[in-house]
N, C-alpha and C. Protein backbone atom coordinates (compact mmCIF):
# COMPACT_ATOMS: atom_id res chain seq x y z
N UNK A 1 -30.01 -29.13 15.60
CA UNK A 1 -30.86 -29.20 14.42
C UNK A 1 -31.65 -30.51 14.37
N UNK A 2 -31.24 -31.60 15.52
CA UNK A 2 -31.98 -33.02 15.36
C UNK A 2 -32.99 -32.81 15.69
N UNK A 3 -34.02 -31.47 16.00
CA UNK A 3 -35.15 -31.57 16.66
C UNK A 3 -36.29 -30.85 15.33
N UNK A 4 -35.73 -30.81 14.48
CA UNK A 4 -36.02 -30.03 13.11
C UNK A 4 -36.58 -31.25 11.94
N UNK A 5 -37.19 -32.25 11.96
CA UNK A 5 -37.41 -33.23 11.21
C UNK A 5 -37.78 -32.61 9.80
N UNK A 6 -37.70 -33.41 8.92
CA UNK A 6 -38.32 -33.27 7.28
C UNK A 6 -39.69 -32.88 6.97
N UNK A 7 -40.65 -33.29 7.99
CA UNK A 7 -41.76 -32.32 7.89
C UNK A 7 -41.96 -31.25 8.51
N UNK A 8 -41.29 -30.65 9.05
CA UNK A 8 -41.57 -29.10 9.94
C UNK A 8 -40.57 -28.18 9.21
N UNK A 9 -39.53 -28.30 8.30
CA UNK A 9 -38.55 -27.92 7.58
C UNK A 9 -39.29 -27.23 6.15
N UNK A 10 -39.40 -26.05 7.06
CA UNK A 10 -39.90 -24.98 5.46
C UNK A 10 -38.99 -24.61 4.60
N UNK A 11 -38.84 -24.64 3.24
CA UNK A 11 -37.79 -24.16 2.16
C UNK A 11 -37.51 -23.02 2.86
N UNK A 12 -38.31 -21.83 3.50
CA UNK A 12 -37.61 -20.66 3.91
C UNK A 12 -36.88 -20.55 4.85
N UNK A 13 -36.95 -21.21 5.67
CA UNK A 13 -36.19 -21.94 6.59
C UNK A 13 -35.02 -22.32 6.20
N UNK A 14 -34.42 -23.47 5.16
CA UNK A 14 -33.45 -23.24 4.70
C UNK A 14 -32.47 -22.69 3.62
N UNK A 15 -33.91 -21.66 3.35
CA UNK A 15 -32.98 -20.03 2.50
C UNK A 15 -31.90 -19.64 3.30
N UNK A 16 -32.70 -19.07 5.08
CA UNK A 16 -32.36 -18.60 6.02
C UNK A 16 -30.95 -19.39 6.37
N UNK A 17 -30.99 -20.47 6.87
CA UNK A 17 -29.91 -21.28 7.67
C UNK A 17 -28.66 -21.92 6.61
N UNK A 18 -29.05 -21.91 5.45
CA UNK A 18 -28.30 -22.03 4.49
C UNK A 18 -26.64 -21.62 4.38
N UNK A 19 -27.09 -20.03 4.30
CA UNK A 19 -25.50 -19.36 4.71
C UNK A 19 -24.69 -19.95 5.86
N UNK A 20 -25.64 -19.94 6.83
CA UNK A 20 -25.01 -19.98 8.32
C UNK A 20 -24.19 -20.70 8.80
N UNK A 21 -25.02 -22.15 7.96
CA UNK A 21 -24.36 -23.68 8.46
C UNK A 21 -23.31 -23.75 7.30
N UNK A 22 -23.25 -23.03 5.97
CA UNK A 22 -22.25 -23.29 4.92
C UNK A 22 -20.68 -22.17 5.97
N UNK A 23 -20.93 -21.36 6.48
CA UNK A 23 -20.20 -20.59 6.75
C UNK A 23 -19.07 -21.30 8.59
N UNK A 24 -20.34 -22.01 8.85
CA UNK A 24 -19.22 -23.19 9.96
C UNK A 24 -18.19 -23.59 9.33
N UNK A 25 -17.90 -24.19 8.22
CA UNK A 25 -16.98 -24.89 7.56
C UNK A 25 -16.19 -24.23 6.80
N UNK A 26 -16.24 -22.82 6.77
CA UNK A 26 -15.66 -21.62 5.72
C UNK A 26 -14.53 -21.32 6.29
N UNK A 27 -13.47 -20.72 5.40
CA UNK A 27 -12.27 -19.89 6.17
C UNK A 27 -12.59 -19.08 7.35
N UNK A 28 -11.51 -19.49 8.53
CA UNK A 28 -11.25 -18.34 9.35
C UNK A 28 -10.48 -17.78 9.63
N UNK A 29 -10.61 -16.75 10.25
CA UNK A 29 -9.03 -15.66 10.54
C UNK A 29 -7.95 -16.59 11.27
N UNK A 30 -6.59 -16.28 10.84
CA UNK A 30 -5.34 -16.90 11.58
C UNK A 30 -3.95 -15.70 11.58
N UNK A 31 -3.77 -16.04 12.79
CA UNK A 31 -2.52 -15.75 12.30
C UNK A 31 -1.09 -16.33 11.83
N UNK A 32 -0.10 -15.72 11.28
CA UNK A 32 1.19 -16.48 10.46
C UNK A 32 1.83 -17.70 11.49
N UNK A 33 1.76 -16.93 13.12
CA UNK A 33 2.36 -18.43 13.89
C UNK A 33 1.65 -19.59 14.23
N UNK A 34 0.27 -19.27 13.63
CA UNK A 34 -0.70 -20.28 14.35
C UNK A 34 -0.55 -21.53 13.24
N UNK A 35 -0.24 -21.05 11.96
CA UNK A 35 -0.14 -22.32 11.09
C UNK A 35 0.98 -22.42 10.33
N UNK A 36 2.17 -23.47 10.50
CA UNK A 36 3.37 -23.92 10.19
C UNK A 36 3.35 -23.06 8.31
N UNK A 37 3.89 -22.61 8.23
CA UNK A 37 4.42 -22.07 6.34
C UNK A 37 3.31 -21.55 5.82
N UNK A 38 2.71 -20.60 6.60
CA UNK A 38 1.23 -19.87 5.81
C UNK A 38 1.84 -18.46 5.16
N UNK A 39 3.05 -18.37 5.26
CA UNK A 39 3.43 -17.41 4.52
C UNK A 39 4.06 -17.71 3.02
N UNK A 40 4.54 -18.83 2.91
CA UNK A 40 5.06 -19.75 2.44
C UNK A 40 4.34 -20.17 0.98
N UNK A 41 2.99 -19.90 1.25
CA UNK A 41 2.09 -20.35 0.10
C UNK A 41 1.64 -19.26 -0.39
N UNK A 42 1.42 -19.29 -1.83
CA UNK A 42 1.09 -18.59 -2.68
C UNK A 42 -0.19 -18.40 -3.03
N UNK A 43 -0.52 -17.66 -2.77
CA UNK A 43 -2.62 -16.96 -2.47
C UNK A 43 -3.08 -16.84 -3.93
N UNK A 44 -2.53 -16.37 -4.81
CA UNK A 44 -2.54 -15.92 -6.19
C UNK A 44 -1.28 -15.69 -7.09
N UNK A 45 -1.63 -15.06 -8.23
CA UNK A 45 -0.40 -14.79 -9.12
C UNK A 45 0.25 -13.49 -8.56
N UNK A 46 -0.87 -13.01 -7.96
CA UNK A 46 -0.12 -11.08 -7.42
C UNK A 46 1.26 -11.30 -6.22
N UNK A 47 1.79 -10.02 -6.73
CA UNK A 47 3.02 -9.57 -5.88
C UNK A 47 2.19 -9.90 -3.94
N UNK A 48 3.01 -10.56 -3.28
CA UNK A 48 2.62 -10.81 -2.00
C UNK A 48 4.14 -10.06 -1.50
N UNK A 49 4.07 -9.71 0.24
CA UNK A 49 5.07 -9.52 0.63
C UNK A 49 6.24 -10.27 0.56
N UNK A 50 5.91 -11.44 0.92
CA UNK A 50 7.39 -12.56 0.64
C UNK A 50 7.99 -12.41 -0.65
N UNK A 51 7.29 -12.31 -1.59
CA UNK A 51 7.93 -11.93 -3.40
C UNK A 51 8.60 -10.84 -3.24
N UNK A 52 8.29 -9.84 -2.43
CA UNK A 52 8.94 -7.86 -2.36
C UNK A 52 10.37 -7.93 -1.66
N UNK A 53 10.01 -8.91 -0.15
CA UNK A 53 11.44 -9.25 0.28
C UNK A 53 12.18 -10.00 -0.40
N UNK A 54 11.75 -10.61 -1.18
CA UNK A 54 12.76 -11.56 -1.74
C UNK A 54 13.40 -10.94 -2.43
N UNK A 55 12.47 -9.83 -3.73
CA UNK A 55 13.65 -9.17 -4.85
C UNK A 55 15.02 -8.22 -4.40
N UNK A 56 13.97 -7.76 -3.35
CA UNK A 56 14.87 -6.87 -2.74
C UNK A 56 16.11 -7.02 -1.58
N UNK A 57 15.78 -7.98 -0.82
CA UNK A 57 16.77 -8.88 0.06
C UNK A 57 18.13 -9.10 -1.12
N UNK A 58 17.81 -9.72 -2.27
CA UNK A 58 18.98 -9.83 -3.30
C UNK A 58 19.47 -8.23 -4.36
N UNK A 59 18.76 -7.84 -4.87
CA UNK A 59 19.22 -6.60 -4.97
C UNK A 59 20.33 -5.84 -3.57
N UNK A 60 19.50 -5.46 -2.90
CA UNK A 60 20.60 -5.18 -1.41
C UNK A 60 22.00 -5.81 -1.06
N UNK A 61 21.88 -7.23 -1.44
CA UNK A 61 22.77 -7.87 -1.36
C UNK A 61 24.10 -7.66 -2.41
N UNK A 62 23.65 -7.09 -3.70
CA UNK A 62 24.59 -7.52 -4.88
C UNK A 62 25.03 -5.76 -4.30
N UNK A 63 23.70 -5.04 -4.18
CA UNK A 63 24.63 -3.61 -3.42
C UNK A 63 25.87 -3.39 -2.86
N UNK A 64 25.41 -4.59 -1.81
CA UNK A 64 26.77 -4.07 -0.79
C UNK A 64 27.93 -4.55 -1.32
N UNK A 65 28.13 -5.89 -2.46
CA UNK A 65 29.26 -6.39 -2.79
C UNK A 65 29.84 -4.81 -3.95
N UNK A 66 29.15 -3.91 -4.62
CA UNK A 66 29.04 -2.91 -5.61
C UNK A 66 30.42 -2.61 -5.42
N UNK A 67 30.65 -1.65 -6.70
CA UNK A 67 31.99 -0.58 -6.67
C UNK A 67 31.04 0.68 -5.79
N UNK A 68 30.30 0.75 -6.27
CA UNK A 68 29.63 2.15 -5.64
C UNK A 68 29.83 2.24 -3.86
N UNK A 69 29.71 1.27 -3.45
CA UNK A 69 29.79 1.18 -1.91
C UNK A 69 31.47 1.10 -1.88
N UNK A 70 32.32 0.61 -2.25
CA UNK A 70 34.02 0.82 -2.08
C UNK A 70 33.90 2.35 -2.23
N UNK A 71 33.26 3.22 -3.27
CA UNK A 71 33.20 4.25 -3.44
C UNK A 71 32.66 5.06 -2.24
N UNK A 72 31.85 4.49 -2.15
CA UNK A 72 30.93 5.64 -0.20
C UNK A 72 32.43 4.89 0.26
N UNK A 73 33.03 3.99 0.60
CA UNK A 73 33.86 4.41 1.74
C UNK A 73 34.92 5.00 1.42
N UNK A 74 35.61 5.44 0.29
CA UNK A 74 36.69 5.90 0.14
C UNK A 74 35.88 7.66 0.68
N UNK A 75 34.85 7.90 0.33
CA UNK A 75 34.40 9.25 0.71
C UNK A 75 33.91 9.44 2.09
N UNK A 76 34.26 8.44 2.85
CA UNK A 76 33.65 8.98 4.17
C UNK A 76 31.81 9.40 4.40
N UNK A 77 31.63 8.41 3.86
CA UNK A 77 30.03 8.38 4.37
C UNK A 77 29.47 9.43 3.74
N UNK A 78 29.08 9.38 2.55
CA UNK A 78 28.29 10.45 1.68
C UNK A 78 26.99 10.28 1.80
N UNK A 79 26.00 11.51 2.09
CA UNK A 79 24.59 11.81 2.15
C UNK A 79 23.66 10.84 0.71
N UNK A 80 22.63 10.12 1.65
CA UNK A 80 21.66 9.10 0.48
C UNK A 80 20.72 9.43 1.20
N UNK A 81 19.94 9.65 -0.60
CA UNK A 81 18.55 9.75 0.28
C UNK A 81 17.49 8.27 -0.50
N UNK A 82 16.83 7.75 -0.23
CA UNK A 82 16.33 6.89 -0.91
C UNK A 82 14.84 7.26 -1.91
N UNK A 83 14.64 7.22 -2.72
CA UNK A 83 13.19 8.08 -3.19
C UNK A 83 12.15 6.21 -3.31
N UNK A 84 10.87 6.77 -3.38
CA UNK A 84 9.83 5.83 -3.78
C UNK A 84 10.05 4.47 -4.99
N UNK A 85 9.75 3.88 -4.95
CA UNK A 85 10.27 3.09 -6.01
C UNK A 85 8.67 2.71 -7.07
N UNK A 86 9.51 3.06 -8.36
CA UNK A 86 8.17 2.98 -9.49
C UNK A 86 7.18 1.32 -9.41
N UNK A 87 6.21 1.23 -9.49
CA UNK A 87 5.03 0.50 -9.79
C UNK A 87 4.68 0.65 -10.96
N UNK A 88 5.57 -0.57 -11.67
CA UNK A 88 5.02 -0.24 -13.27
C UNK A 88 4.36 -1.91 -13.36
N UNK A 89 3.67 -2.15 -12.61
CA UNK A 89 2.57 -3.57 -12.64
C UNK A 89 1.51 -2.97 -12.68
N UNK A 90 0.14 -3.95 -12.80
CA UNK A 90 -1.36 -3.90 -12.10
C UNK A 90 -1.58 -3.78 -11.07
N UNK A 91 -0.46 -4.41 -10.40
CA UNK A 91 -0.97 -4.58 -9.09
C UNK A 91 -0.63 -3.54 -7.57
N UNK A 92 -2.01 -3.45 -7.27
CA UNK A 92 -2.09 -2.93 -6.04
C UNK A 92 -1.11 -2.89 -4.77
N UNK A 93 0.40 -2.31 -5.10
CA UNK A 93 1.03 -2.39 -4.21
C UNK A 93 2.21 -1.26 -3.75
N UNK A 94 1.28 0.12 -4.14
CA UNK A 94 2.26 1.24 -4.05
C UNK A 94 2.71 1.18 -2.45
N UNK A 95 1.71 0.67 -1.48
CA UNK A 95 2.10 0.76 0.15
C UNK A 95 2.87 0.08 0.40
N UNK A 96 2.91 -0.71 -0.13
CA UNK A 96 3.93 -1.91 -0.23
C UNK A 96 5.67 -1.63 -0.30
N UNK A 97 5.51 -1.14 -1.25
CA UNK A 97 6.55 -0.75 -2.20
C UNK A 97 7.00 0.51 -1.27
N UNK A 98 6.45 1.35 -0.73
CA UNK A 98 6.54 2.26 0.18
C UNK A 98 7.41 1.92 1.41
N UNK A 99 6.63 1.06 2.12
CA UNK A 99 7.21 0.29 3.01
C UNK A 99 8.67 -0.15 2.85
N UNK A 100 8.92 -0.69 1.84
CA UNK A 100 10.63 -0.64 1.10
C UNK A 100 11.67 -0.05 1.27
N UNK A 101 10.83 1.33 1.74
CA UNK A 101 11.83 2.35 1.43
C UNK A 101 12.97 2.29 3.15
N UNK A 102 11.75 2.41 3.81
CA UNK A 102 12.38 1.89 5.21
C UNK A 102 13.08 1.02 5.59
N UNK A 103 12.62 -0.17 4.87
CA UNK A 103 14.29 -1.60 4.33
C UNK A 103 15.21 -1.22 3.74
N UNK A 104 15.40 -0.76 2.67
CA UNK A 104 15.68 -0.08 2.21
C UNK A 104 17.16 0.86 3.29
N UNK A 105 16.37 1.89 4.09
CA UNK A 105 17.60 3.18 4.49
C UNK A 105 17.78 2.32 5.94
N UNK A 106 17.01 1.32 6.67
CA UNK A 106 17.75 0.29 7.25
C UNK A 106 18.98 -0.19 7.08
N UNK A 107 18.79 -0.89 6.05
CA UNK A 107 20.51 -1.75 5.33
C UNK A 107 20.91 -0.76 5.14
N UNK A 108 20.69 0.58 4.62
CA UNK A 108 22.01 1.26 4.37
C UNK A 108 22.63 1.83 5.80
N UNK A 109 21.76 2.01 6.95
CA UNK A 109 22.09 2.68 8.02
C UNK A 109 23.08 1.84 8.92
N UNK A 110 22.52 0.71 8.66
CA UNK A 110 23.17 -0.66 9.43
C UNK A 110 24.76 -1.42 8.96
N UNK A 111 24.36 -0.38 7.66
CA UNK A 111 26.06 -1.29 6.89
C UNK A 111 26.97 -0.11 7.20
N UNK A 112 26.51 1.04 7.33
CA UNK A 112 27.36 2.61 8.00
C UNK A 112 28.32 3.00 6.87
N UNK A 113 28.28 2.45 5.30
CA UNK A 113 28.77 3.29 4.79
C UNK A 113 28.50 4.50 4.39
N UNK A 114 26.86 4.89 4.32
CA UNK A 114 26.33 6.37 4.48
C UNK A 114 26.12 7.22 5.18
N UNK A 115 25.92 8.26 4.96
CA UNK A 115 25.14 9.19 6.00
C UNK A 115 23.41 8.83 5.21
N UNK A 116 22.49 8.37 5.92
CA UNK A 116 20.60 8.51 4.76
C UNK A 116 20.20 9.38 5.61
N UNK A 117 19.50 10.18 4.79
CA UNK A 117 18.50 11.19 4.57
C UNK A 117 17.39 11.07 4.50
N UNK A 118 16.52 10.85 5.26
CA UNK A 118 15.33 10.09 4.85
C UNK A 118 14.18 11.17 4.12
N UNK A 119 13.75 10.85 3.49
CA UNK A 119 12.09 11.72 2.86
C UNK A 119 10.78 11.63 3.89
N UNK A 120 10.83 10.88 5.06
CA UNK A 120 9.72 10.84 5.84
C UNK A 120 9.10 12.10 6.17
N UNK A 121 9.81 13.02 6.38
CA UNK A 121 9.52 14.80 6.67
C UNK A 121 9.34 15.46 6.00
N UNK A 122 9.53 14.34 4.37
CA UNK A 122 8.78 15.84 3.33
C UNK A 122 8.08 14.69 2.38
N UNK A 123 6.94 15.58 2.93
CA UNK A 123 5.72 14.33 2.88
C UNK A 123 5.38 15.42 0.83
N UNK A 124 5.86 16.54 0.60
CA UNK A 124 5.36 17.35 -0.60
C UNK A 124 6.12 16.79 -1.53
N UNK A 125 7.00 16.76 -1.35
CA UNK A 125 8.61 16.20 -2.11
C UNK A 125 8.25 14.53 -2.78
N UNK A 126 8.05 14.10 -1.71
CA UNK A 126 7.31 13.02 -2.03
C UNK A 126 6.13 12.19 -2.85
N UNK A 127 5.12 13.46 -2.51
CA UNK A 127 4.07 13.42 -3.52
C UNK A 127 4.57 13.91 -5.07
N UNK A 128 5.50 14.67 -5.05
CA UNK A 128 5.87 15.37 -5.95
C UNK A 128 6.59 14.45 -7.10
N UNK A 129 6.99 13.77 -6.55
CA UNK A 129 8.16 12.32 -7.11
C UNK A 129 7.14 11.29 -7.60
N UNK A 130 6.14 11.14 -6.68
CA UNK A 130 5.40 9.82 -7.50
C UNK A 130 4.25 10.68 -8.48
N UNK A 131 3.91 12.09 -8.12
CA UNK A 131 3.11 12.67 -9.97
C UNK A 131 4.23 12.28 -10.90
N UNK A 132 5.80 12.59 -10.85
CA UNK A 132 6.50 12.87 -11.98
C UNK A 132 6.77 10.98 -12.54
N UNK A 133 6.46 10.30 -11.69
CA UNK A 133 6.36 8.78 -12.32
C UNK A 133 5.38 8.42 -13.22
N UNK A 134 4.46 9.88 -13.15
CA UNK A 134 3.42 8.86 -14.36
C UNK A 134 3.77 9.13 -15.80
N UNK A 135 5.18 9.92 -16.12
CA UNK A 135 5.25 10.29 -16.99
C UNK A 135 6.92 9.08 -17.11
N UNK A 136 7.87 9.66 -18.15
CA UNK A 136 8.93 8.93 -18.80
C UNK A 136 9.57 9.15 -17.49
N UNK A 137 10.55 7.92 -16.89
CA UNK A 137 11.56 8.15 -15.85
C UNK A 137 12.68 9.19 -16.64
N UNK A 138 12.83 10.20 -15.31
CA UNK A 138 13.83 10.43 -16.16
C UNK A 138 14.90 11.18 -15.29
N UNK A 139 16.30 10.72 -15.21
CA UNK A 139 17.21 10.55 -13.91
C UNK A 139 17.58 11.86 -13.74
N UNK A 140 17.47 13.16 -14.83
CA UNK A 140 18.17 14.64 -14.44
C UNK A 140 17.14 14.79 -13.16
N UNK A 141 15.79 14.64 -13.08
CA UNK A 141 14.59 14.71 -12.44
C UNK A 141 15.00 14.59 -11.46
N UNK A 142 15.33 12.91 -10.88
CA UNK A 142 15.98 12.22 -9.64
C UNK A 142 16.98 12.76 -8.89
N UNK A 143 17.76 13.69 -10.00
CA UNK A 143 19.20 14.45 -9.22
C UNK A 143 18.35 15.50 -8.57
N UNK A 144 17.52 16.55 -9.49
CA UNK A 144 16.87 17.38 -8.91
C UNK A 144 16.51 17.47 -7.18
N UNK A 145 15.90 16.17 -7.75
CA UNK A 145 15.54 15.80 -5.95
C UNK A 145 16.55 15.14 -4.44
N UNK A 146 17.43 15.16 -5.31
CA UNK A 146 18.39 14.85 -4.49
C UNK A 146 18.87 15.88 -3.77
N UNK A 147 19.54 17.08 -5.23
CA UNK A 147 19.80 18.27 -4.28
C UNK A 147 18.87 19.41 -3.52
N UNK A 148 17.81 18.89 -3.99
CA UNK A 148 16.92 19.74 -2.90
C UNK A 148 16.67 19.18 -1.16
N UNK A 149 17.03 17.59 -0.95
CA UNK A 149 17.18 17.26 0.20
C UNK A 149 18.57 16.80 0.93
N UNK A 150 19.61 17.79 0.23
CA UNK A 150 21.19 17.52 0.42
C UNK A 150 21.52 16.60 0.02
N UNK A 151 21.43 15.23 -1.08
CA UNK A 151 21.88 13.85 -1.00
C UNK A 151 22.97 14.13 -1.74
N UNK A 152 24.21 13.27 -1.79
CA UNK A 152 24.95 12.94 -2.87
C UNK A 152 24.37 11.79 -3.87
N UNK A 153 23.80 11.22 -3.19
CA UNK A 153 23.46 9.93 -4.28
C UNK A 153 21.96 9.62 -3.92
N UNK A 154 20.98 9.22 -4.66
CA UNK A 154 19.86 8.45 -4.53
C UNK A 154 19.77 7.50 -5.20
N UNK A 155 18.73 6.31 -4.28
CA UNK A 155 18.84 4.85 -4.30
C UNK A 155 17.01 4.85 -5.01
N UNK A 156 16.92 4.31 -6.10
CA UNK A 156 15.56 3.98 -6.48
C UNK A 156 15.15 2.98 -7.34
N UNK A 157 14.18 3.05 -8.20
CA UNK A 157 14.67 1.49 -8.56
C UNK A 157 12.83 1.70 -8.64
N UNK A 158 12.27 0.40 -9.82
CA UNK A 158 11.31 -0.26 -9.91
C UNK A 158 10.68 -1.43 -10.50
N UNK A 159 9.51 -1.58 -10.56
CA UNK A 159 8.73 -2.82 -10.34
C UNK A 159 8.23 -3.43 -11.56
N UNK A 160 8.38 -3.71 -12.33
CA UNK A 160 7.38 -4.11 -13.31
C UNK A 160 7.21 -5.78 -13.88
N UNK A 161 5.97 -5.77 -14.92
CA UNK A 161 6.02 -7.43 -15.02
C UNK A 161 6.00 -7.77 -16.32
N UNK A 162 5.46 -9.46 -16.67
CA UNK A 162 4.98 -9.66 -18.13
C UNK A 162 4.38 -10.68 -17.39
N UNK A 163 3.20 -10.70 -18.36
CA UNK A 163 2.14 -11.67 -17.86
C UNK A 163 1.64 -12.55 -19.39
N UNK A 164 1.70 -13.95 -19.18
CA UNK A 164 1.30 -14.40 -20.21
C UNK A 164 -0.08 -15.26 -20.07
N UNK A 165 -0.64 -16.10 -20.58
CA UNK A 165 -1.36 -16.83 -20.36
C UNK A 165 -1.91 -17.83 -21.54
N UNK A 166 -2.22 -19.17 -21.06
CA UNK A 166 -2.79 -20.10 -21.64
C UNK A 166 -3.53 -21.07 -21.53
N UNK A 167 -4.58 -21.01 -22.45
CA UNK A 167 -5.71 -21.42 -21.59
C UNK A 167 -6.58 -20.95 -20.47
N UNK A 168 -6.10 -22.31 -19.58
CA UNK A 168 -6.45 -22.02 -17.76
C UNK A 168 -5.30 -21.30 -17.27
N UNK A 169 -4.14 -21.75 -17.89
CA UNK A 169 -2.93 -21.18 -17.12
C UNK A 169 -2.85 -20.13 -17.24
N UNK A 170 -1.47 -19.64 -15.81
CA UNK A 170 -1.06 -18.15 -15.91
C UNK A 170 0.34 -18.14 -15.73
N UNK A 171 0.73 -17.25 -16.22
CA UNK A 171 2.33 -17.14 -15.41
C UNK A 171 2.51 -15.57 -15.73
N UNK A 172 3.04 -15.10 -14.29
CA UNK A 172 3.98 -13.87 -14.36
C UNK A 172 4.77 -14.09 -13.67
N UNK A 173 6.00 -12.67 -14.62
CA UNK A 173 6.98 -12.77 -13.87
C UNK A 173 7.49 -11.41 -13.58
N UNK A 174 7.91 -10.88 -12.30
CA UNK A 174 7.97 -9.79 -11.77
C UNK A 174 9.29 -9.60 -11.53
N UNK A 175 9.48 -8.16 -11.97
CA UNK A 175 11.17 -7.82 -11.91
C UNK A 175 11.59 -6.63 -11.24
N UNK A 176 12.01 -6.14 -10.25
CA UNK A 176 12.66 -5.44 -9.41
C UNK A 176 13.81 -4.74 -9.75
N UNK A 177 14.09 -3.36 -10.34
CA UNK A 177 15.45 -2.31 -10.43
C UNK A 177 15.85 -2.15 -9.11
N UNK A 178 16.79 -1.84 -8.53
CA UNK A 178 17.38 -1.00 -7.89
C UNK A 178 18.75 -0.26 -8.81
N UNK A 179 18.72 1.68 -8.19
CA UNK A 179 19.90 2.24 -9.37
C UNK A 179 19.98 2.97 -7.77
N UNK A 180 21.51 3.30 -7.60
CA UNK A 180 21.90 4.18 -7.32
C UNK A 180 22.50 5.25 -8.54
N UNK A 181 21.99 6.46 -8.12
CA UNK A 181 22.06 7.36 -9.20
C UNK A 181 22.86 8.60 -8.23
N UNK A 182 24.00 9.13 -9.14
CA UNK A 182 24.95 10.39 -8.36
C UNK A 182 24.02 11.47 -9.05
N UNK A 183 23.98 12.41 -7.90
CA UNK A 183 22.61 13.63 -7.88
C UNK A 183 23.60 14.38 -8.67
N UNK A 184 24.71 14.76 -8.47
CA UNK A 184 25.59 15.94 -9.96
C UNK A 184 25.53 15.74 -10.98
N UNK A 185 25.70 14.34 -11.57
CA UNK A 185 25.75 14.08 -12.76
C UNK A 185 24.46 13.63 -13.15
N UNK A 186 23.76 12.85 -12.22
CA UNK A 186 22.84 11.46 -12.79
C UNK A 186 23.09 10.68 -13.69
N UNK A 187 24.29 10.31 -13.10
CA UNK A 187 24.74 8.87 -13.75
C UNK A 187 24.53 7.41 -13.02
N UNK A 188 24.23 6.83 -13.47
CA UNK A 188 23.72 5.61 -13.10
C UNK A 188 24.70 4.67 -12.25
N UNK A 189 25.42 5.24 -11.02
CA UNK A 189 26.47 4.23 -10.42
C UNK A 189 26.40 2.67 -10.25
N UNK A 190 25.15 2.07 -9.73
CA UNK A 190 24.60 0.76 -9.53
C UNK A 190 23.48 0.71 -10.14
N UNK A 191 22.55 -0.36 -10.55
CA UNK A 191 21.63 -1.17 -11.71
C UNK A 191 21.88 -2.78 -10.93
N UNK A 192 21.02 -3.22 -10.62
CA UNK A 192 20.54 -4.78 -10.48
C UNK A 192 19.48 -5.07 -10.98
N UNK A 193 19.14 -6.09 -11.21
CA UNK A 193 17.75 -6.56 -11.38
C UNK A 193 17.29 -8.17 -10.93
N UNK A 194 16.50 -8.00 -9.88
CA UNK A 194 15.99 -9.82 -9.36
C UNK A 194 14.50 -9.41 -9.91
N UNK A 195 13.87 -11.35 -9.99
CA UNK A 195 13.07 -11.78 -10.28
C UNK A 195 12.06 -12.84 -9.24
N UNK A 196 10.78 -12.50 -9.86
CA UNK A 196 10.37 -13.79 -9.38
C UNK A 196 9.19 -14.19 -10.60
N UNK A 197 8.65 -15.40 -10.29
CA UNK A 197 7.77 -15.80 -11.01
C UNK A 197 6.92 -16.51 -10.45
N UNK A 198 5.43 -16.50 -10.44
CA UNK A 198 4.19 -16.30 -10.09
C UNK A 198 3.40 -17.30 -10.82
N UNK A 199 2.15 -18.59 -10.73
CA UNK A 199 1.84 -18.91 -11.41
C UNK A 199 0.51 -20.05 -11.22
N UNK A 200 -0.33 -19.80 -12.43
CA UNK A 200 -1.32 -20.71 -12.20
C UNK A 200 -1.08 -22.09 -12.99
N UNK A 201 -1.01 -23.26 -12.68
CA UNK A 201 -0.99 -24.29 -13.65
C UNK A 201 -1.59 -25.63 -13.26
């Protein structure tokens, strides 16, 4: 650009070059190993993946210590199926939350007190479960679906927040169910709840 002096430099000229040279100095693509704790930092107030593992890494955890799991082993590995887990936030993260489900029948496959059942093959069943979320949860529903894909028990559980604000500031805070629910009765065997909190200040 040293060959560009102050008199040959038309304003349209730097309409044009404007973006170009602002955009040298702009964010670029990376990936997570290329820069030490980029997962680590918080982009916004919204649910990020590290917040999803986290609720749920501890939920899972208080699982396996449960009566309900002494219970799968006194029965010899009883059929679970895991269903979708509710999105009762703003935020954009039903795939997310989806993704879960596979962590989710992981830990249970890996700890071997079940037999899981997975829903991946009934892609109708599925759709069918997240229409009936836009209405009141309601657990006879959940058994329903249990015994239509053999389970004894289903694992579900959801998402929701409170968001306050002041001023400039923000804060939410996001809370995570997990229930194991027995498909005969639909009674509520396990209930946890982790947190996180989110914030502008």
């Amino acid at each position: 650009m040293a060959f560009l002096t102050r008199s040959v430099v038309s304003p349209a000229l730097l309409i044009v070059l404007a973006p170009l040279l602002a955009h040298c100095g702009g964010p670029r693509a990376v990936r997570g190993e290329d820069v030490a704790g980029l997962d680590d930092q918080a982009m916004s107030t919204g649910l990020d993946k590290r917040d999803l593992d986290k609720m749920l890494r501890e939920n899972l955890a208080a699982l396996q210590t449960s009566a309900v799991v002494q219970q799968w082993e006194k029965e010899d590995r009883p059929a679970v199926s895991v269903v979708p887990l509710r999105n009762e936030t703003t935020e954009h993260v039903d795939s997310a939350l989806d993704a879960l489900i596979s962590d989710i029948e992981t830990t249970l496959v890996n700890a071997g007190h079940v037999r899981v059942i997975s829903l991946q093959d009934q892609p109708k069943l599925v759709e069918e479960i997240k229409r009936q979320y836009s209405g009141a949860f309601d657990p006879s529903q959940v058994a329903k679906w249990g015994k239509q894909v053999g389970a004894r028990y289903i694992v579900t559980g959801k998402v929701y927040s409170t968001d306050e604000r002041q001023a400039k500031e923000r804060r939410v805070q996001y809370f995570m169910f997990i229930q194991v629910l027995e498909v005969e009765t639909g009674e509520v065997r396990f209930q946890h709840k982790t947190a996180v909190t989110k914030a502008l200040i």
